[in-house]
N, C-alpha and C. Protein backbone atom coordinates (compact mmCIF):
# COMPACT_ATOMS: atom_id res chain seq x y z
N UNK A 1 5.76 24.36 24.59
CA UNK A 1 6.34 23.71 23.42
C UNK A 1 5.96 24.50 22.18
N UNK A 2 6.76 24.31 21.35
CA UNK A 2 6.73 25.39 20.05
C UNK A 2 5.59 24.28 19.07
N UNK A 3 4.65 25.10 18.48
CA UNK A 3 3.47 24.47 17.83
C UNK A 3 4.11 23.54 16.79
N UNK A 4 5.22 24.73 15.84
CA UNK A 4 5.80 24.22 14.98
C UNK A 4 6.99 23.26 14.69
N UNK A 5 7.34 22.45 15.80
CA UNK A 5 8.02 21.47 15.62
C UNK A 5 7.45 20.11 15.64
N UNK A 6 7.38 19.29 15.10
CA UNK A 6 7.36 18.23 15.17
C UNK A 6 7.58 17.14 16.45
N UNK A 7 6.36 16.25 17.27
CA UNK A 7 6.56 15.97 18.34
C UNK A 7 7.42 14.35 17.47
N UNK A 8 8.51 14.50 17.83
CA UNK A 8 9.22 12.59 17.32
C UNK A 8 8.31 11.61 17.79
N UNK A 9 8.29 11.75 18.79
CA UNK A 9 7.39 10.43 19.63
C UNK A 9 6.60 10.38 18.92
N UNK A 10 5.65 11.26 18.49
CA UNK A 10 3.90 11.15 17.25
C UNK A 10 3.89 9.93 16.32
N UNK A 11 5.47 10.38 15.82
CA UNK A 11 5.66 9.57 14.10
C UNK A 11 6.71 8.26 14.39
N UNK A 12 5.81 7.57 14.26
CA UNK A 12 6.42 5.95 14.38
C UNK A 12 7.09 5.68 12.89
N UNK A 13 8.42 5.31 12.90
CA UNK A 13 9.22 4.64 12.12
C UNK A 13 9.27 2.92 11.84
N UNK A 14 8.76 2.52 10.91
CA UNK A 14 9.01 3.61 9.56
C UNK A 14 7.56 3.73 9.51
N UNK A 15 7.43 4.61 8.23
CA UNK A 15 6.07 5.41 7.93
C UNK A 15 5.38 4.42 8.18
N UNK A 16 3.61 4.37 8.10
CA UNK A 16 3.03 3.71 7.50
C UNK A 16 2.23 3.83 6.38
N UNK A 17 3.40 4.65 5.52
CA UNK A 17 2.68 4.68 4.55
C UNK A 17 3.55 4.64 3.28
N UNK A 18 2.99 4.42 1.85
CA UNK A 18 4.26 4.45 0.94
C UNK A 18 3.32 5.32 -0.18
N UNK A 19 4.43 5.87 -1.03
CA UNK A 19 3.58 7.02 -2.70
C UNK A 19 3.86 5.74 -3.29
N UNK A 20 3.08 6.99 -4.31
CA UNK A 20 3.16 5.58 -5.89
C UNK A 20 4.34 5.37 -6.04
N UNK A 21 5.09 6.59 -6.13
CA UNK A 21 6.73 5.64 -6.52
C UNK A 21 7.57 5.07 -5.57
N UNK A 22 7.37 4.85 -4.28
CA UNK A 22 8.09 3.98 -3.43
C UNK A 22 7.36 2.81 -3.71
N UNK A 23 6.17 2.57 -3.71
CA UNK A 23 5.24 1.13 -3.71
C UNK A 23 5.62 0.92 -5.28
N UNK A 24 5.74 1.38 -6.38
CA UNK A 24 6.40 1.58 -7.52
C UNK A 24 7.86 0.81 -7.27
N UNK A 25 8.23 1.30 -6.71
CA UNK A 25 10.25 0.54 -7.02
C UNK A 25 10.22 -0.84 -5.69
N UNK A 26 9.13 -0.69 -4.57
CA UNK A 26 9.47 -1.94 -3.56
C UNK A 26 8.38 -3.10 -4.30
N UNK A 27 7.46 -3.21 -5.04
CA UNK A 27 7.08 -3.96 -6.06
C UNK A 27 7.69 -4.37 -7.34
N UNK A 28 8.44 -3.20 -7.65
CA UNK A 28 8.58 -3.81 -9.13
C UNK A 28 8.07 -3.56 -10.21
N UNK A 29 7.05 -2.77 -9.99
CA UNK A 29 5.85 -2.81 -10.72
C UNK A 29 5.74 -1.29 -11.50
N UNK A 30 4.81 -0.83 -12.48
CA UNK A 30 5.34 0.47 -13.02
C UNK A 30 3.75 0.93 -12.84
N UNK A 31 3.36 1.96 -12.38
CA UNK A 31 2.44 2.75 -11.72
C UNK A 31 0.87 2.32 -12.84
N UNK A 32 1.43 2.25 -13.66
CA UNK A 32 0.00 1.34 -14.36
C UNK A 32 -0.09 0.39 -14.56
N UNK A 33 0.79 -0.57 -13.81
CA UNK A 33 0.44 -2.25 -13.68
C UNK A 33 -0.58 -2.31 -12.53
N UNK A 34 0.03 -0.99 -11.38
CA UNK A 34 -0.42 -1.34 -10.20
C UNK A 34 -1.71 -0.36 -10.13
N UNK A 35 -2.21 -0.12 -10.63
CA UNK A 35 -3.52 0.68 -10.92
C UNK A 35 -4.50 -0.49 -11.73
N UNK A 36 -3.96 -1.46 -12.59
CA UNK A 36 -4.83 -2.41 -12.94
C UNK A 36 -4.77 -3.20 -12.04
N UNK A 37 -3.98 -3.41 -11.42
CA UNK A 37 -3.94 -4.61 -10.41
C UNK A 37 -5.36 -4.29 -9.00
N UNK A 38 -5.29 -3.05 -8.89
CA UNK A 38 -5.69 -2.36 -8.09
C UNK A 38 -7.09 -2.19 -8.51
N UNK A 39 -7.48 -2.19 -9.63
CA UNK A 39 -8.64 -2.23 -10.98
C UNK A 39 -9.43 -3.71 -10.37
N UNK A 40 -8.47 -4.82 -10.92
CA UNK A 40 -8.67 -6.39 -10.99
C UNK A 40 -8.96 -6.83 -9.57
N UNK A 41 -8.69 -6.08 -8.45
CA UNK A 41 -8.99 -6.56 -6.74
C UNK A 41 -7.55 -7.52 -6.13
N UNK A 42 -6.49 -7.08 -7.26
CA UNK A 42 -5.24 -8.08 -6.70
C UNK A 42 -4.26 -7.48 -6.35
N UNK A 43 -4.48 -6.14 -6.05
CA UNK A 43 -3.82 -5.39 -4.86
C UNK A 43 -4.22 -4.27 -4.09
N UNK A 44 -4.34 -4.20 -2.80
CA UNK A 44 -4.73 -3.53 -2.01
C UNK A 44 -4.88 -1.73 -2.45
N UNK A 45 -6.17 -1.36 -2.76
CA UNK A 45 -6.26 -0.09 -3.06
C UNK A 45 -5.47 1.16 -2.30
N UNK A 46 -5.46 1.90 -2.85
CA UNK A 46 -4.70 3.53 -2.79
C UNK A 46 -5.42 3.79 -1.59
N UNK A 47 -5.47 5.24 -0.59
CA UNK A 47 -6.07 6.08 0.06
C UNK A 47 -5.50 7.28 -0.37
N UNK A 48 -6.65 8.30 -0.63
CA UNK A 48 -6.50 9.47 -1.19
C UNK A 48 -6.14 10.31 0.17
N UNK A 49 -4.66 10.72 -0.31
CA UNK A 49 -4.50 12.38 0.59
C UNK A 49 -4.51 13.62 0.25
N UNK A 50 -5.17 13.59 -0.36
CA UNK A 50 -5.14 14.95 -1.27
C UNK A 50 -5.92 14.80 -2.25
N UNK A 51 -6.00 16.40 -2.90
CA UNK A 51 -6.49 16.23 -4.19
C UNK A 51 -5.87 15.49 -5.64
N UNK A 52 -4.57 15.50 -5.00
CA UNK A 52 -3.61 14.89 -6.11
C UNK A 52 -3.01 14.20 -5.94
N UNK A 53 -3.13 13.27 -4.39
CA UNK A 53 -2.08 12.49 -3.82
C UNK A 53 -2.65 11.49 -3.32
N UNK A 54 -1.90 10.11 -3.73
CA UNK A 54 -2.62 9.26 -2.93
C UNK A 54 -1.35 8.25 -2.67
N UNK A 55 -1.61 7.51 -1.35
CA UNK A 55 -0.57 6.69 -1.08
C UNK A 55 -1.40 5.20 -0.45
N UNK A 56 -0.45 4.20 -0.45
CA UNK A 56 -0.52 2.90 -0.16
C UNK A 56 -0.08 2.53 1.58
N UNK A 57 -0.65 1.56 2.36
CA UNK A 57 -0.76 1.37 3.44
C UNK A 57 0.54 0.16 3.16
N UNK A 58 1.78 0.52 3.87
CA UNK A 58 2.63 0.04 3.82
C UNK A 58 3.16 -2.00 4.40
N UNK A 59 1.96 -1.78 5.27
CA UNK A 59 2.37 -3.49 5.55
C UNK A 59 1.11 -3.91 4.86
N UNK A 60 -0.14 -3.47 3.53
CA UNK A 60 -0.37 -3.95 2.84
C UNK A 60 0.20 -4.23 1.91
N UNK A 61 1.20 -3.25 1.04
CA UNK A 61 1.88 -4.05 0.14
C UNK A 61 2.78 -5.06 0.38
N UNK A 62 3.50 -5.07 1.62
CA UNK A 62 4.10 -6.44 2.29
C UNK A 62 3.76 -7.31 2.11
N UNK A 63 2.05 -7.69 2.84
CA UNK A 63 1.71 -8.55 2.60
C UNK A 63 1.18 -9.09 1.53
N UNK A 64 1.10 -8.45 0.46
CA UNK A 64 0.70 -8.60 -1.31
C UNK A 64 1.90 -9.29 -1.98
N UNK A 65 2.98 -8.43 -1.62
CA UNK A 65 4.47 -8.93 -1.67
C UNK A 65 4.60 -10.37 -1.73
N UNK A 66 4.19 -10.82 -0.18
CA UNK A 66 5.08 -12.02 0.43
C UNK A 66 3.89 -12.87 -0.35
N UNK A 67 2.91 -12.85 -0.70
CA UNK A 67 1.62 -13.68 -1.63
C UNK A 67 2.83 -14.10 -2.40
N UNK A 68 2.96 -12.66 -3.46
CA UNK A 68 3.28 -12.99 -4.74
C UNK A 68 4.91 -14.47 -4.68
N UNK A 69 5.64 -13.91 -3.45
CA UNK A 69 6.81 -14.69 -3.56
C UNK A 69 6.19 -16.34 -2.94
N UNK A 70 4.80 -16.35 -2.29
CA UNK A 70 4.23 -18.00 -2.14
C UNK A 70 3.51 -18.07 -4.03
N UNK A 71 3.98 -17.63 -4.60
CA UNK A 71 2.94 -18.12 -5.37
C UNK A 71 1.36 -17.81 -5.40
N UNK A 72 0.71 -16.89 -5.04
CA UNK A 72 -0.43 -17.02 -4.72
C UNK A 72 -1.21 -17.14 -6.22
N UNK A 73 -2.36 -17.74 -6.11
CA UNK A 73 -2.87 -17.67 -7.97
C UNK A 73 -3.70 -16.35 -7.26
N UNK A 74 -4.23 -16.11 -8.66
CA UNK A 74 -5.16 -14.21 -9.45
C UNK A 74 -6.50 -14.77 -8.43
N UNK A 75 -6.95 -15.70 -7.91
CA UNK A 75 -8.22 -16.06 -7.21
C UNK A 75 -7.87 -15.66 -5.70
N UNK A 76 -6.72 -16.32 -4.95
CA UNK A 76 -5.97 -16.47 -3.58
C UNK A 76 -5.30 -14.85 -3.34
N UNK A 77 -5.49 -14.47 -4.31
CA UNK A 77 -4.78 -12.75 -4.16
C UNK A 77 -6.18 -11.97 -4.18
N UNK A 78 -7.23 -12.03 -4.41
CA UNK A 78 -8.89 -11.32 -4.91
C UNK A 78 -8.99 -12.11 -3.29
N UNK A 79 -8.71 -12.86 -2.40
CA UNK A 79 -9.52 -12.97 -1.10
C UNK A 79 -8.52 -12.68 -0.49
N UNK A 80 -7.37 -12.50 -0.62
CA UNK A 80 -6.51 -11.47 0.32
C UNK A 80 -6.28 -10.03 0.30
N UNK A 81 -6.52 -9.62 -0.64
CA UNK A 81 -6.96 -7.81 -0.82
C UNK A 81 -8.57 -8.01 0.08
N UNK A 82 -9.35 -8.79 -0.54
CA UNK A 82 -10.56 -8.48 0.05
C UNK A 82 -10.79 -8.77 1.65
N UNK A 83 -9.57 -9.29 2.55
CA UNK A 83 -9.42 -9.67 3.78
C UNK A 83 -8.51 -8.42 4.04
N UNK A 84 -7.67 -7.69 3.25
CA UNK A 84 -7.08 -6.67 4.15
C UNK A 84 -8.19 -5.53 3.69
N UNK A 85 -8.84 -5.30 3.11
CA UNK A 85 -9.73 -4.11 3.09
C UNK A 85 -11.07 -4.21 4.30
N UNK A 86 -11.21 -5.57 4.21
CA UNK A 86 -12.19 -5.60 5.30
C UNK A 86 -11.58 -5.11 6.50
N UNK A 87 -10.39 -5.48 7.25
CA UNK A 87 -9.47 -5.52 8.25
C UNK A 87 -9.24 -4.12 8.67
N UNK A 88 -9.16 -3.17 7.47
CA UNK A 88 -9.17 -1.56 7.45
C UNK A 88 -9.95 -1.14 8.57
């Protein structure tokens, strides 16, 4: 097998992962809301890939998401970031 192709089977669809500006436009949110939010413990932190790159774990913002559409209050969102980071 050629080194340089890509095995399909490896990479499960869809990613699991999202950049700032996809987690940016599937939030709503503008890259320094979600950096305070991220600040405040009321949304699931970044993972650094790089020196300059960092991206979001994609069925965490889901589930930050589906909070926000129950209503969750600024307290009920600080023990659900802190239940998916533990979960990591």
């Amino acid at each position: 097998m050629d080194d340089t192709k890509i095995d399909k089977d490896l990479i499960k669809w869809p990613l699991p992962f999202m950049s700032m500006p996809e987690t940016s436009k599937v939030t709503a949110r503008s890259k320094s809301a979600i950096h305070l939010d991220v600040n405040e413990g009321t949304f699931p932190p970044f993972i650094k890939n790089g020196k300059r790159s960092l991206v979001f774990v994609a069925h965490e913002v889901n589930q930050i998401v589906n909070c926000w559409v129950r209503g969750y209050s600024q307290e009920k969102l600080k023990e659900k970031v802190n239940q998916i980071v533990l979960d990591r």
